[in-house]
PDB file of N, CA and C in Angstrom:
ATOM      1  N   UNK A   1      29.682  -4.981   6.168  1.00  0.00           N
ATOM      2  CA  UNK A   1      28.324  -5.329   5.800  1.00  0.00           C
ATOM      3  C   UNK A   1      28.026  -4.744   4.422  1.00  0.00           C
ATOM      4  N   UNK A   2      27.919  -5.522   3.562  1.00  0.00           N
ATOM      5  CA  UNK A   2      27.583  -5.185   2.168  1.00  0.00           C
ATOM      6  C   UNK A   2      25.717  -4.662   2.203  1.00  0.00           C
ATOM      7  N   UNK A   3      25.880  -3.611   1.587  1.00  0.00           N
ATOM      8  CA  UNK A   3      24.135  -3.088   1.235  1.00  0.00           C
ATOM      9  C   UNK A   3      24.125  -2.972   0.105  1.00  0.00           C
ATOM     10  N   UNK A   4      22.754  -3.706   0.070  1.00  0.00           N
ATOM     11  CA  UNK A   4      21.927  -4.667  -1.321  1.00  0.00           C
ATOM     12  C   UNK A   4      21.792  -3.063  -2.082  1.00  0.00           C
ATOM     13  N   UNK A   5      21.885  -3.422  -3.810  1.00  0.00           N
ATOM     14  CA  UNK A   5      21.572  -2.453  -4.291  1.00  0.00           C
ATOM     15  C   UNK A   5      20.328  -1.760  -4.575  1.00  0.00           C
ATOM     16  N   UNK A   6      19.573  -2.339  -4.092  1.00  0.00           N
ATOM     17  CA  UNK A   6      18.139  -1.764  -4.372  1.00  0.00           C
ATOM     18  C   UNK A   6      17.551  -0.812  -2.856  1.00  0.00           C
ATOM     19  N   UNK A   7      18.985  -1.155  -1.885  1.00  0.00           N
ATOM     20  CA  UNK A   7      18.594  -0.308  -0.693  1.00  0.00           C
ATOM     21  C   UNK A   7      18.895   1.195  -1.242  1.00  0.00           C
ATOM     22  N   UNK A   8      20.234   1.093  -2.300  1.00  0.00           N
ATOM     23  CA  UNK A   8      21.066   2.328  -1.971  1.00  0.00           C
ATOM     24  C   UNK A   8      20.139   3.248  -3.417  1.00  0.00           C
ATOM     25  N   UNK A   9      19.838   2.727  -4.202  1.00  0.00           N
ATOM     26  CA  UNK A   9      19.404   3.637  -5.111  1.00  0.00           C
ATOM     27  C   UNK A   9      17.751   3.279  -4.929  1.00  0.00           C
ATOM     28  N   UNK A  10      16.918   3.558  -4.284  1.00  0.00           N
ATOM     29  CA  UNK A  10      15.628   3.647  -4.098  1.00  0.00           C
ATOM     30  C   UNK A  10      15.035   5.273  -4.680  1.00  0.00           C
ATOM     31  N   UNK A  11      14.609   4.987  -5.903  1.00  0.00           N
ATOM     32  CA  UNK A  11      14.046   6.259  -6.554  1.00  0.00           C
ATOM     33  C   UNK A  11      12.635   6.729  -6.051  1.00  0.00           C
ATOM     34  N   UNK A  12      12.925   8.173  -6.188  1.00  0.00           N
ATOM     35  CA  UNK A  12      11.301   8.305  -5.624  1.00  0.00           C
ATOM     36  C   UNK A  12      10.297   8.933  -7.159  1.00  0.00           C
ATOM     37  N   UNK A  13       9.137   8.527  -6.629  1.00  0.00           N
ATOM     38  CA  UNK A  13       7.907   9.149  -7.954  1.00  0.00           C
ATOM     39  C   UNK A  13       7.415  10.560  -7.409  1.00  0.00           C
ATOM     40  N   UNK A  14       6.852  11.156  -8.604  1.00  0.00           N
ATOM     41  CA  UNK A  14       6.114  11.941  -8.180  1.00  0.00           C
ATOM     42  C   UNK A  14       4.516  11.481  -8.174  1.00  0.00           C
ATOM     43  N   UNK A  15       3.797  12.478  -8.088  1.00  0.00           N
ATOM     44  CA  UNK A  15       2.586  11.895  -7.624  1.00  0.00           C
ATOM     45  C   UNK A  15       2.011  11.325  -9.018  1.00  0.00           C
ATOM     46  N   UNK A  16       2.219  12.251  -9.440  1.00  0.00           N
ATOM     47  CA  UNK A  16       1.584  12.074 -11.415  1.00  0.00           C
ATOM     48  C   UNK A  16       2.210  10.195 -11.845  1.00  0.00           C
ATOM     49  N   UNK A  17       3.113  10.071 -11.655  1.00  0.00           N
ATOM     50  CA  UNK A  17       4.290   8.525 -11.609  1.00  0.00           C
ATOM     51  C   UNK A  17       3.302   7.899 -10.663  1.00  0.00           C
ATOM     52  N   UNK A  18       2.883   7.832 -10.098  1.00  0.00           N
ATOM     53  CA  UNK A  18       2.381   7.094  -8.779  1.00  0.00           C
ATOM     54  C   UNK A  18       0.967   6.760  -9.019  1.00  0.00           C
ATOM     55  N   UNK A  19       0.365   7.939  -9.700  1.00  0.00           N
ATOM     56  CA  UNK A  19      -0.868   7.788 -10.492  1.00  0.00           C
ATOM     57  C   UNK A  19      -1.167   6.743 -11.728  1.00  0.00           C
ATOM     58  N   UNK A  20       0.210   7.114 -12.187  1.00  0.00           N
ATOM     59  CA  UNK A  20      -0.238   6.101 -13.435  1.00  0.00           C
ATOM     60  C   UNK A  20       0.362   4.746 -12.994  1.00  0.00           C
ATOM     61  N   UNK A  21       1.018   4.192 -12.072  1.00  0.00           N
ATOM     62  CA  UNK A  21       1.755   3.223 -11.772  1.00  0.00           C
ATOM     63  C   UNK A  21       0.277   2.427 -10.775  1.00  0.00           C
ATOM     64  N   UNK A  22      -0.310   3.290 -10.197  1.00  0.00           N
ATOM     65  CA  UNK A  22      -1.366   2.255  -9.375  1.00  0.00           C
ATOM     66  C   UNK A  22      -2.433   2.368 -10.116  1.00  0.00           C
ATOM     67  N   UNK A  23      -2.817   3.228 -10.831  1.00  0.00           N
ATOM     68  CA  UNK A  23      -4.303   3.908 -11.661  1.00  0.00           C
ATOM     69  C   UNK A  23      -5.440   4.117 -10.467  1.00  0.00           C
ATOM     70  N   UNK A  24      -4.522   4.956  -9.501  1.00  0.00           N
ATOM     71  CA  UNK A  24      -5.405   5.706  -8.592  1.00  0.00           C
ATOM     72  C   UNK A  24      -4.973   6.965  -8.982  1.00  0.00           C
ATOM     73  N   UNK A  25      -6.564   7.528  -8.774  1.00  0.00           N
ATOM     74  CA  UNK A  25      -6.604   9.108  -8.941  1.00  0.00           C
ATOM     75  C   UNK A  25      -5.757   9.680  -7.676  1.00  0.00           C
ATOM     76  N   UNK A  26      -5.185  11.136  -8.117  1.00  0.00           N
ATOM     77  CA  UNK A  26      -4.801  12.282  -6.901  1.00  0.00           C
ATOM     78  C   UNK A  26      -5.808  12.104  -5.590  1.00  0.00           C
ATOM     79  N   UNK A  27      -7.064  12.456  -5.896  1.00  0.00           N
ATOM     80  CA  UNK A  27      -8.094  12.350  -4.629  1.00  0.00           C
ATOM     81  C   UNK A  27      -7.903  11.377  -3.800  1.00  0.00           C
ATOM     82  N   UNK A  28      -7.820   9.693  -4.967  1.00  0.00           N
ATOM     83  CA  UNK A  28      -7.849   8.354  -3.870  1.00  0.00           C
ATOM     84  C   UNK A  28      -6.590   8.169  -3.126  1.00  0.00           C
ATOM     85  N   UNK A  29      -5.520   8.792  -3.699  1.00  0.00           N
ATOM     86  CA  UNK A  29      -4.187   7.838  -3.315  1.00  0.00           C
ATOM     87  C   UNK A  29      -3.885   9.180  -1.962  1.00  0.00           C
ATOM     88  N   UNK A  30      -4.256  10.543  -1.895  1.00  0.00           N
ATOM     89  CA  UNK A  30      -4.572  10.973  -1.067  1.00  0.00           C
ATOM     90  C   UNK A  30      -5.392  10.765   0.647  1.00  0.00           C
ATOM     91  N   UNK A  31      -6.729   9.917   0.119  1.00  0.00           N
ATOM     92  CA  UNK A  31      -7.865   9.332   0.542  1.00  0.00           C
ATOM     93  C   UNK A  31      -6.996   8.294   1.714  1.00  0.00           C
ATOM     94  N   UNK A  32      -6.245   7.154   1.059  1.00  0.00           N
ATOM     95  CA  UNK A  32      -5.862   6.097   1.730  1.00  0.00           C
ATOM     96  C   UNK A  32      -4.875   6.439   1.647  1.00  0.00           C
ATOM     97  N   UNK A  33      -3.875   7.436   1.857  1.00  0.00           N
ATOM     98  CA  UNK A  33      -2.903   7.988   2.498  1.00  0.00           C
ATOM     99  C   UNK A  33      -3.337   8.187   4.388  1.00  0.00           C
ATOM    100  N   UNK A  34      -4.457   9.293   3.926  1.00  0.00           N
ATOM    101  CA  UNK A  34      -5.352   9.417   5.291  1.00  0.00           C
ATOM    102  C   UNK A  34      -5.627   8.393   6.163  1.00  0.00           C
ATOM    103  N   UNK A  35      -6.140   7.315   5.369  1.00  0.00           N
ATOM    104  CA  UNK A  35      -6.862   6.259   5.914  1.00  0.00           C
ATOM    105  C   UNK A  35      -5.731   5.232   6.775  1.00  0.00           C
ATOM    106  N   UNK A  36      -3.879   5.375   6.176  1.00  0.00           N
ATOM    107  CA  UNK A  36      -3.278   4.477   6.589  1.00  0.00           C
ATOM    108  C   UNK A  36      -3.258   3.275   5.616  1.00  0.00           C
ATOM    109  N   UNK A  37      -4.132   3.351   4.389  1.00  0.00           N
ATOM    110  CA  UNK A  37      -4.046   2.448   3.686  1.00  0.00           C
ATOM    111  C   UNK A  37      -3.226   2.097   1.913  1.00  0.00           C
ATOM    112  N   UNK A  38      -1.845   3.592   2.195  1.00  0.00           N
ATOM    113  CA  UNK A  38      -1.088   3.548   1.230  1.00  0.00           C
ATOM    114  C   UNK A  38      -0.180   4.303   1.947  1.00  0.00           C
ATOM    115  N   UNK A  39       1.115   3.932   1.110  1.00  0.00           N
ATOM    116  CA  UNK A  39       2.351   4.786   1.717  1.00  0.00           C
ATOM    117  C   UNK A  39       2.328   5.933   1.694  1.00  0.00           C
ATOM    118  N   UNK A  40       3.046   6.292   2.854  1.00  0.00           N
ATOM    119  CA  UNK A  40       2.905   7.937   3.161  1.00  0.00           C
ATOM    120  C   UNK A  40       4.305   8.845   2.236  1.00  0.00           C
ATOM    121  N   UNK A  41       3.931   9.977   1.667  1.00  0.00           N
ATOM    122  CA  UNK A  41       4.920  10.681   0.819  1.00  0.00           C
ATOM    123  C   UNK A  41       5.736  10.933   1.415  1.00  0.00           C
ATOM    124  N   UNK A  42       6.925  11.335   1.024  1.00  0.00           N
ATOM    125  CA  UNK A  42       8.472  12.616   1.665  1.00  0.00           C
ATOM    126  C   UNK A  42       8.097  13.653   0.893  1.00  0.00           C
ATOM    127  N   UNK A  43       7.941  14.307   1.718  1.00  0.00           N
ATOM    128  CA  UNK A  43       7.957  15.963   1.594  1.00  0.00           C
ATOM    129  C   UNK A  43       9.300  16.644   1.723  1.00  0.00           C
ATOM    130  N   UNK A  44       9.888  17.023   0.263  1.00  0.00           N
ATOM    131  CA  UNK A  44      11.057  17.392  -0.016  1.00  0.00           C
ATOM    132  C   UNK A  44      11.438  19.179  -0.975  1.00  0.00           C
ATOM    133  N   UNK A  45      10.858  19.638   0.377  1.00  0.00           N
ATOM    134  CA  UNK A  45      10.892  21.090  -0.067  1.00  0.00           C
ATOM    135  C   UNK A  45       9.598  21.460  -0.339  1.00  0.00           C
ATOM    136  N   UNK A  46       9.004  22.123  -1.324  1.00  0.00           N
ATOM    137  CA  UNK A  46       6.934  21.910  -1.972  1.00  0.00           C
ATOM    138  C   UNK A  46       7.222  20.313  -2.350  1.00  0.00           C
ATOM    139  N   UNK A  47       7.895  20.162  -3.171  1.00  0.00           N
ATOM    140  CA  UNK A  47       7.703  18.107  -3.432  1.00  0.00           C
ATOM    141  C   UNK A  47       7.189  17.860  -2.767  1.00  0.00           C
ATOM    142  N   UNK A  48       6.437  16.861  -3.159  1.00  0.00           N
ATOM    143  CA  UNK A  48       5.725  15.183  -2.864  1.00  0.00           C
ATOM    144  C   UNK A  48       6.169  14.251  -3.457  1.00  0.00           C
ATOM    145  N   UNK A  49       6.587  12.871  -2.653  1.00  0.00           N
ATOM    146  CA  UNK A  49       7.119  11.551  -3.655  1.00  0.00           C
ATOM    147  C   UNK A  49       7.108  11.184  -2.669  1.00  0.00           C
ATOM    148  N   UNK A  50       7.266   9.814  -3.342  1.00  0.00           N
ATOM    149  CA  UNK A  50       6.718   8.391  -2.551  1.00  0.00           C
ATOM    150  C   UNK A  50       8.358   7.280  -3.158  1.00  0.00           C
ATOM    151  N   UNK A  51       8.677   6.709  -2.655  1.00  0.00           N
ATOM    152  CA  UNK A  51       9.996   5.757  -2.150  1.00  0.00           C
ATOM    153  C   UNK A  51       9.201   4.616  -3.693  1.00  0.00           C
ATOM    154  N   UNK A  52       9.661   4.735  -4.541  1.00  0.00           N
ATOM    155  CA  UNK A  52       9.637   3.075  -5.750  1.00  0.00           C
ATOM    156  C   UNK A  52       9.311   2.402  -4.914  1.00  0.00           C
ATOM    157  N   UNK A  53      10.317   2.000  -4.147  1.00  0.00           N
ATOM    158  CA  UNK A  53      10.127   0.504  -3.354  1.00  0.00           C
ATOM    159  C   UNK A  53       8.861   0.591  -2.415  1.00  0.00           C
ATOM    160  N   UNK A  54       8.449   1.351  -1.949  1.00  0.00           N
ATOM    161  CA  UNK A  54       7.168   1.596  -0.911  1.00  0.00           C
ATOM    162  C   UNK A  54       5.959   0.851  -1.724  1.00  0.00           C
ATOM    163  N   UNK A  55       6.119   2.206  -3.117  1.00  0.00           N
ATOM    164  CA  UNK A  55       5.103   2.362  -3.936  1.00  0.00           C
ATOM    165  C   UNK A  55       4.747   0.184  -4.586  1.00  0.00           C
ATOM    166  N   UNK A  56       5.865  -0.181  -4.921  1.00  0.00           N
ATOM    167  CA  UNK A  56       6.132  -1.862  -5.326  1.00  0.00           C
ATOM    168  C   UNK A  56       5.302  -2.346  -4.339  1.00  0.00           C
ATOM    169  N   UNK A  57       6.463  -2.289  -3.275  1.00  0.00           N
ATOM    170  CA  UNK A  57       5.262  -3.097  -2.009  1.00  0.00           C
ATOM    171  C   UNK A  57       4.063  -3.350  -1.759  1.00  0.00           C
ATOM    172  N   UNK A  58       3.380  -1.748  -1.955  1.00  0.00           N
ATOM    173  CA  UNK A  58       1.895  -1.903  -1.919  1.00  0.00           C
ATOM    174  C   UNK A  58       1.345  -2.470  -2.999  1.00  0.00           C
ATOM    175  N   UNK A  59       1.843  -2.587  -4.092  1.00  0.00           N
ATOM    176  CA  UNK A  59       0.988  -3.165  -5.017  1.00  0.00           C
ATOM    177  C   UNK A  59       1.165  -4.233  -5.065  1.00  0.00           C
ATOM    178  N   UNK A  60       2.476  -5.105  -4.830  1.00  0.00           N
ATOM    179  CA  UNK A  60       2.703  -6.953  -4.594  1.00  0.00           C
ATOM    180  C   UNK A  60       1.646  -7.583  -3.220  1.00  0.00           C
ATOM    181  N   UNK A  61       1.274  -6.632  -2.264  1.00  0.00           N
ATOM    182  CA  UNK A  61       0.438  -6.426  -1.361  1.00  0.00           C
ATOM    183  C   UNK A  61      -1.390  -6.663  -1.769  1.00  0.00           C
ATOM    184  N   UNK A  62      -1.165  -6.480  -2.959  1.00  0.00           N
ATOM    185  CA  UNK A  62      -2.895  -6.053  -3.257  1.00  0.00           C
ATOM    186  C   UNK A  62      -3.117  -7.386  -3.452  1.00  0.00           C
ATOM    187  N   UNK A  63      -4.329  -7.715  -3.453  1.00  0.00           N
ATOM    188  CA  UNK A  63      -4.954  -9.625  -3.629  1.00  0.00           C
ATOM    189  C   UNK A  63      -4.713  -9.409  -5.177  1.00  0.00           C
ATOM    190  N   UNK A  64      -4.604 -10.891  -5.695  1.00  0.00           N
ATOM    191  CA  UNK A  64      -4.240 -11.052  -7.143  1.00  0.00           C
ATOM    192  C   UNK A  64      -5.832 -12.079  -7.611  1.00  0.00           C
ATOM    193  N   UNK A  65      -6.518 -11.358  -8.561  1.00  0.00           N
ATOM    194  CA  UNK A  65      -7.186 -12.342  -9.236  1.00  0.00           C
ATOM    195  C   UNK A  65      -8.853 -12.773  -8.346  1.00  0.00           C
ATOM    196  N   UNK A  66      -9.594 -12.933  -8.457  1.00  0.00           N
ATOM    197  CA  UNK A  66     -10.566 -13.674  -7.696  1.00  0.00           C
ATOM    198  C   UNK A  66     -10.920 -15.177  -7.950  1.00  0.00           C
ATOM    199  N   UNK A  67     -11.185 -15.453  -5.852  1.00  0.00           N
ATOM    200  CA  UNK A  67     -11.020 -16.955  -5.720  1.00  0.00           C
ATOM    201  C   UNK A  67     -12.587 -17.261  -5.763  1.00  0.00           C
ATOM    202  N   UNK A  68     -12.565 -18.681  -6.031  1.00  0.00           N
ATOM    203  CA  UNK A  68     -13.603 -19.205  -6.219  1.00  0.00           C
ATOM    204  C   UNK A  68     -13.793 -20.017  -5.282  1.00  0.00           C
ATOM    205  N   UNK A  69     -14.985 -20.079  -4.758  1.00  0.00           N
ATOM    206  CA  UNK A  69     -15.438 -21.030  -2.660  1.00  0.00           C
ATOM    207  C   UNK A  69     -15.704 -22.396  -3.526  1.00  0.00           C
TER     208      UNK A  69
END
């Protein structure tokens, strides 16, 4: 079974990376961490980071643009 390359090298951010990648503050991306409504970090020693690919997801996830009725 061949594994895709974007399984095997999945980089992680730190929070500061994660900040400027969604332009949510520390407080919010915290906030809807809580809430269930953003990916949850790996805690890697004191570290915090969040999986690239997680972090992608949620944002291909977000509505694009506003519709008109």
């Amino acid at each position: 079974m061949k594994i895709p390359h974007e399984k095997i090298l999945d980089p992680l951010m730190r929070q500061q990376a994660v900040s400027l990648k969604t332009t949510l503050s520390r407080t919010e991306i915290y906030r809807r961490v809580k809430c269930g409504e953003f990916p949850q970090p790996i805690r890697i020693g004191r570290t915090i980071a969040w999986k690239t690919s997680e972090i992608d997801a949620w944002i291909d996830s977000l509505p694009r643009g506003v519709q008109k009725k």
